[in-house]
Protein backbone atom coordinates (compact mmCIF):
# COMPACT_ATOMS: atom_id res chain seq x y z
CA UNK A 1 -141.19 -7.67 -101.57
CA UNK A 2 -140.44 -5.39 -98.82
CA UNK A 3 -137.13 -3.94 -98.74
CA UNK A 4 -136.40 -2.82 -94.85
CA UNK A 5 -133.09 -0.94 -94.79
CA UNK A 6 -131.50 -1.67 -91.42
CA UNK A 7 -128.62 0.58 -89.96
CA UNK A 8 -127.32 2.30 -86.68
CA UNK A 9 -123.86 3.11 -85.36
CA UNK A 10 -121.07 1.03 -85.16
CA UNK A 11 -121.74 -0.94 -81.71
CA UNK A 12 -125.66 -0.23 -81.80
CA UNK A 13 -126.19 -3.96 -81.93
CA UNK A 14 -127.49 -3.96 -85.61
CA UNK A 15 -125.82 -7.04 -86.78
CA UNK A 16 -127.35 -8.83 -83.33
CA UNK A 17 -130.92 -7.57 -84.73
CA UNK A 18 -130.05 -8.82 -87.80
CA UNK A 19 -129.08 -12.56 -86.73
CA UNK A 20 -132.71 -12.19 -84.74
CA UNK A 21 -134.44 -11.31 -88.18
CA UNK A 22 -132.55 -14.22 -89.92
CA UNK A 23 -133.55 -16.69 -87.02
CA UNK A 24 -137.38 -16.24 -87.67
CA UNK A 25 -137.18 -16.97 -91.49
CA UNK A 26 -136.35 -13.41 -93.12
CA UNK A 27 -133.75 -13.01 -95.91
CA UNK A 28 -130.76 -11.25 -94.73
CA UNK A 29 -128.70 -9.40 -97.21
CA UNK A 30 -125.76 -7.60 -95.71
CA UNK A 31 -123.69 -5.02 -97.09
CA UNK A 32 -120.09 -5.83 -94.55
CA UNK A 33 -120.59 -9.09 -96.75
CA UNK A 34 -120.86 -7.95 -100.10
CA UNK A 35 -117.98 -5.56 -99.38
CA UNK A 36 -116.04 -8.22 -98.76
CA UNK A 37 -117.11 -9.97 -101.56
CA UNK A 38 -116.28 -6.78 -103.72
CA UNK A 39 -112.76 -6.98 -102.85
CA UNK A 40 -111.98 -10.67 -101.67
CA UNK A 41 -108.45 -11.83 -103.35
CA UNK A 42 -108.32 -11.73 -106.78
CA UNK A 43 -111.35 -9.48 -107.76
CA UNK A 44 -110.97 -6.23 -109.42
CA UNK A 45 -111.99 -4.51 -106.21
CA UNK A 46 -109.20 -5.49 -104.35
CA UNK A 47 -106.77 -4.91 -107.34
CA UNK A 48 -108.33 -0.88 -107.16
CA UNK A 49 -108.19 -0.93 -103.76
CA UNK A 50 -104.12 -1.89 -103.60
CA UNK A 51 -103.68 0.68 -106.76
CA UNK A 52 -105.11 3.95 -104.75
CA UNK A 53 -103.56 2.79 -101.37
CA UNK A 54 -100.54 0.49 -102.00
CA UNK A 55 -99.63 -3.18 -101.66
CA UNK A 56 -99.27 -2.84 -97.97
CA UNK A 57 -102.96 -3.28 -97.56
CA UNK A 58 -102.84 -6.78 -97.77
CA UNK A 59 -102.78 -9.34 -95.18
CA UNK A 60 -99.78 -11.96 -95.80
CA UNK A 61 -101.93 -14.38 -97.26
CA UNK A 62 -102.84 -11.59 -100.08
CA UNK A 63 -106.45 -10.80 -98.64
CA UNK A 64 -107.43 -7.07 -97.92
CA UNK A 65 -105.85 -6.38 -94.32
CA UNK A 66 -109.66 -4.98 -92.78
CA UNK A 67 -107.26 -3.27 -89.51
CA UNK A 68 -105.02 -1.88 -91.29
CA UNK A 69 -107.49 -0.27 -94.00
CA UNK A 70 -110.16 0.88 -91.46
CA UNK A 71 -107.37 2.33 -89.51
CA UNK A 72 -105.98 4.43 -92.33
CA UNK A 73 -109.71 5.53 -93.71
CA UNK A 74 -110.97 6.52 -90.05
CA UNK A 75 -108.29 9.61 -89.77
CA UNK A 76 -108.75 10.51 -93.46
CA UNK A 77 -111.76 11.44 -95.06
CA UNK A 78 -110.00 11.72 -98.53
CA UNK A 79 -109.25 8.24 -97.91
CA UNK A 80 -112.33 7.11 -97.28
CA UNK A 81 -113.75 8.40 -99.54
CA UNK A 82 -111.65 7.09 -102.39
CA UNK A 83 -112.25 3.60 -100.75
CA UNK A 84 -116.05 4.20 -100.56
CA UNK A 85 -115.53 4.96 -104.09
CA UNK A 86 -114.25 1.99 -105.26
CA UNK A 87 -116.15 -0.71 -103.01
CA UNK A 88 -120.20 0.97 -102.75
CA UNK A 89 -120.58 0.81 -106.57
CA UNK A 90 -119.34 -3.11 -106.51
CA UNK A 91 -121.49 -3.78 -103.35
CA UNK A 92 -124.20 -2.07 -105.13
CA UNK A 93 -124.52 -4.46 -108.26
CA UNK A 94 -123.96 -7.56 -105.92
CA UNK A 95 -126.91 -6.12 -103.64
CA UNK A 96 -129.07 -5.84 -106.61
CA UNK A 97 -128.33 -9.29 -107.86
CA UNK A 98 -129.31 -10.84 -104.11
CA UNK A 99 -132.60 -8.72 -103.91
CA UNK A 100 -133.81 -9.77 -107.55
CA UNK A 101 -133.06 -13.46 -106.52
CA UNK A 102 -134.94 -13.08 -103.23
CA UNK A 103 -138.51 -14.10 -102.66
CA UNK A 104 -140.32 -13.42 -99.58
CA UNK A 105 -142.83 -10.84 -97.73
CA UNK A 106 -139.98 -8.95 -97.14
CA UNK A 107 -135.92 -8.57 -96.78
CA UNK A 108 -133.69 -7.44 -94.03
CA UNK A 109 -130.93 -5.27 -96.32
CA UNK A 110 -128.50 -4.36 -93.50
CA UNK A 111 -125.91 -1.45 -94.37
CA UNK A 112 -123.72 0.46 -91.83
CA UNK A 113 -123.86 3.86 -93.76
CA UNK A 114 -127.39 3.35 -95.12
CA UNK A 115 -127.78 7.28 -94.71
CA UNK A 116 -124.57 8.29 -95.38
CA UNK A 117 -124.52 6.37 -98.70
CA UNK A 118 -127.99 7.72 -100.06
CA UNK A 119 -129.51 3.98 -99.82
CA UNK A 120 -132.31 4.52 -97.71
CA UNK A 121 -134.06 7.05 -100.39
CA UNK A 122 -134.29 3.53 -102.41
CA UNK A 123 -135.59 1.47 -99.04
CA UNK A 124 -139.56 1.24 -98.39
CA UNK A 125 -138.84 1.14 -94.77
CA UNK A 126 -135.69 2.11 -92.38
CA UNK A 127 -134.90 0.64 -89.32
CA UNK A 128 -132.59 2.04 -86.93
CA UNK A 129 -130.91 -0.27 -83.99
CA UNK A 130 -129.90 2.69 -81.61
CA UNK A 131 -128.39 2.75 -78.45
CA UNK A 132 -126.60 6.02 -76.81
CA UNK A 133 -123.30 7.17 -77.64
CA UNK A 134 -121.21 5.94 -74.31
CA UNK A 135 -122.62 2.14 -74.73
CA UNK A 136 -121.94 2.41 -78.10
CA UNK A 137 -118.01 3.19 -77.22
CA UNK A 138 -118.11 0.94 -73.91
CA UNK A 139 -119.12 -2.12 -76.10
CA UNK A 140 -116.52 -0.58 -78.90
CA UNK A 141 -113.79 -1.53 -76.40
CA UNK A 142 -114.87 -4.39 -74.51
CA UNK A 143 -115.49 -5.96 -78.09
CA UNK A 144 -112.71 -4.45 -80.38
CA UNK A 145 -110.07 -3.95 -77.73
CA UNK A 146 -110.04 -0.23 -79.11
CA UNK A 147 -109.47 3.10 -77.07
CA UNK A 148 -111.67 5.21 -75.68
CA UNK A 149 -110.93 7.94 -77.88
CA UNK A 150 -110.21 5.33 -81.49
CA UNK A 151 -114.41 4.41 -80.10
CA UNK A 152 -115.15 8.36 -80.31
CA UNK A 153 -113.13 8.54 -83.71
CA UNK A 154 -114.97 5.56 -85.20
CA UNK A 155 -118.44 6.85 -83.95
CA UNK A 156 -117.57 10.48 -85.43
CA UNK A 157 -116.97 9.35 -88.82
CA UNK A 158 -120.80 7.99 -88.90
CA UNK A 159 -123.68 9.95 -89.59
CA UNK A 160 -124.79 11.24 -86.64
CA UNK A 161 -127.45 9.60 -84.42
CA UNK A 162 -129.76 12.89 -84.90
CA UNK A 163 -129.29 12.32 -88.63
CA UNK A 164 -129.75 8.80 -88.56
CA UNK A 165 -133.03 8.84 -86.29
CA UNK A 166 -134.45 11.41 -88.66
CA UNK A 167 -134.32 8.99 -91.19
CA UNK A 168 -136.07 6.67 -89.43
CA UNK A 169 -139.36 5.09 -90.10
CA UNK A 170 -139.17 2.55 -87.38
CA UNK A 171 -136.57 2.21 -84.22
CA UNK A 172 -135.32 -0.32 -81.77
CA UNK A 173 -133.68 0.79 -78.61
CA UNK A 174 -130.84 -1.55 -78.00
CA UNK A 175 -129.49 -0.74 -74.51
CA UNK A 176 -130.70 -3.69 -72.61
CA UNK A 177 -130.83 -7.55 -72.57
CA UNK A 178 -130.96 -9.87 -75.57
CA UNK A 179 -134.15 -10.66 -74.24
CA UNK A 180 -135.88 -7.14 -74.94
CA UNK A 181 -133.78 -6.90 -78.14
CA UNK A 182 -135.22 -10.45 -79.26
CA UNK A 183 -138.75 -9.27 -78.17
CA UNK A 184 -138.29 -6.08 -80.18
CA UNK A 185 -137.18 -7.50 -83.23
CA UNK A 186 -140.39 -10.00 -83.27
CA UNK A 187 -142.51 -6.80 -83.19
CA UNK A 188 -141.07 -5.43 -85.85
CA UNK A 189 -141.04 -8.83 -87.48
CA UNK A 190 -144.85 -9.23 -87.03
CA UNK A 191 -145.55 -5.08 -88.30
CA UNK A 192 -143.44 -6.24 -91.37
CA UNK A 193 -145.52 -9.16 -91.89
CA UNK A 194 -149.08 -7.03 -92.11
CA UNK A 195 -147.42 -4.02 -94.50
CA UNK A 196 -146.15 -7.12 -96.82
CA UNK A 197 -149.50 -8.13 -96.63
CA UNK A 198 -148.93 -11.74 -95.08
CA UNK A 199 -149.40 -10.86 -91.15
């Protein structure tokens, strides 16, 4: 089975290409879920989450408060990095459990910080949704409700698009319709398809 490591910045329109990829058939295995998974109430995540950054990380109802945390690890990269710490070697073992369960030609295995994290060394193919920077923070605060310069913050904490591109082996451009991003991600689909060897 194919393992096709999708990323791009935050607002690229990855998670759209994904929902495309899981509409035609293709296992989806996403790495904002297994983080959450890694630290949902009661797990040990959680528990060394609240130990490094205190109790006032959770949400009333004793979940992990997502605003609050990405807020504090956005400013701070000490911070996020004793976060990443904690939650990439639990989302790790849970990805590895999903991919040995999956069968198919080939697997979507969508992760944010695919470069930053060292995953896509361990990927046969990488696929990066792009889109340039200013649609990136336009659709940051039309969809998050966040500032113009929080959208610049939250795109600088990324891997760069340079870096990101460079460690592409295959690209969609998302800065048009659904349409084109729906007819893009059935190309892809179908080039998938031969290299499995089932197109």
């Amino acid at each position: 089975m194919l393992k096709i490591g999708l990323t791009g910045g935050v607002a690229s329109g990855k998670s759209a290409a994904a929902r495309r990829f899981a509409a035609l058939g293709v296992p989806v295995v996403d790495a904002d879920d297994l983080a959450r998974e890694a630290v949902a109430p009661g797990s040990d995540g959680l528990r060394a989450v609240v130990e490094a950054f205190g109790p006032d990380i959770l949400a009333a109802d004793g979940s992990l408060d997502r605003r609050r945390m990405r807020q504090r690890v956005f400013g701070d990269s000490g911070a996020r990095r004793r976060l990443e710490a904690i939650v990439h070697p639990r989302v790790r073992v849970l990805l590895d459990d999903r991919l040995a369960a999956l069968q198919a030609p080939y697997a979507i295995v969508a992760v944010p910080l695919l470069v930053e994290s060292g995953l896509a060394a361990e990927m046969d193919r990488v696929l990066v949704v792009d889109a340039p920077e200013q649609l990136q923070i336009r659709r940051l605060m039309e969809r998050d409700g966040e500032t113009e310069s929080g959208a610049q913050r939250m795109l600088e904490a990324q891997a760069g698009r340079s870096e990101r591109l460079a460690a592409a082996d295959d690209i969609i451009v998302n800065d048009g319709t659904l349409e084109q991003l729906d007819a893009s991600v059935r190309h892809q689909h179908r080039r998938y398809l031969a290299l499995a060897g089932t197109g």
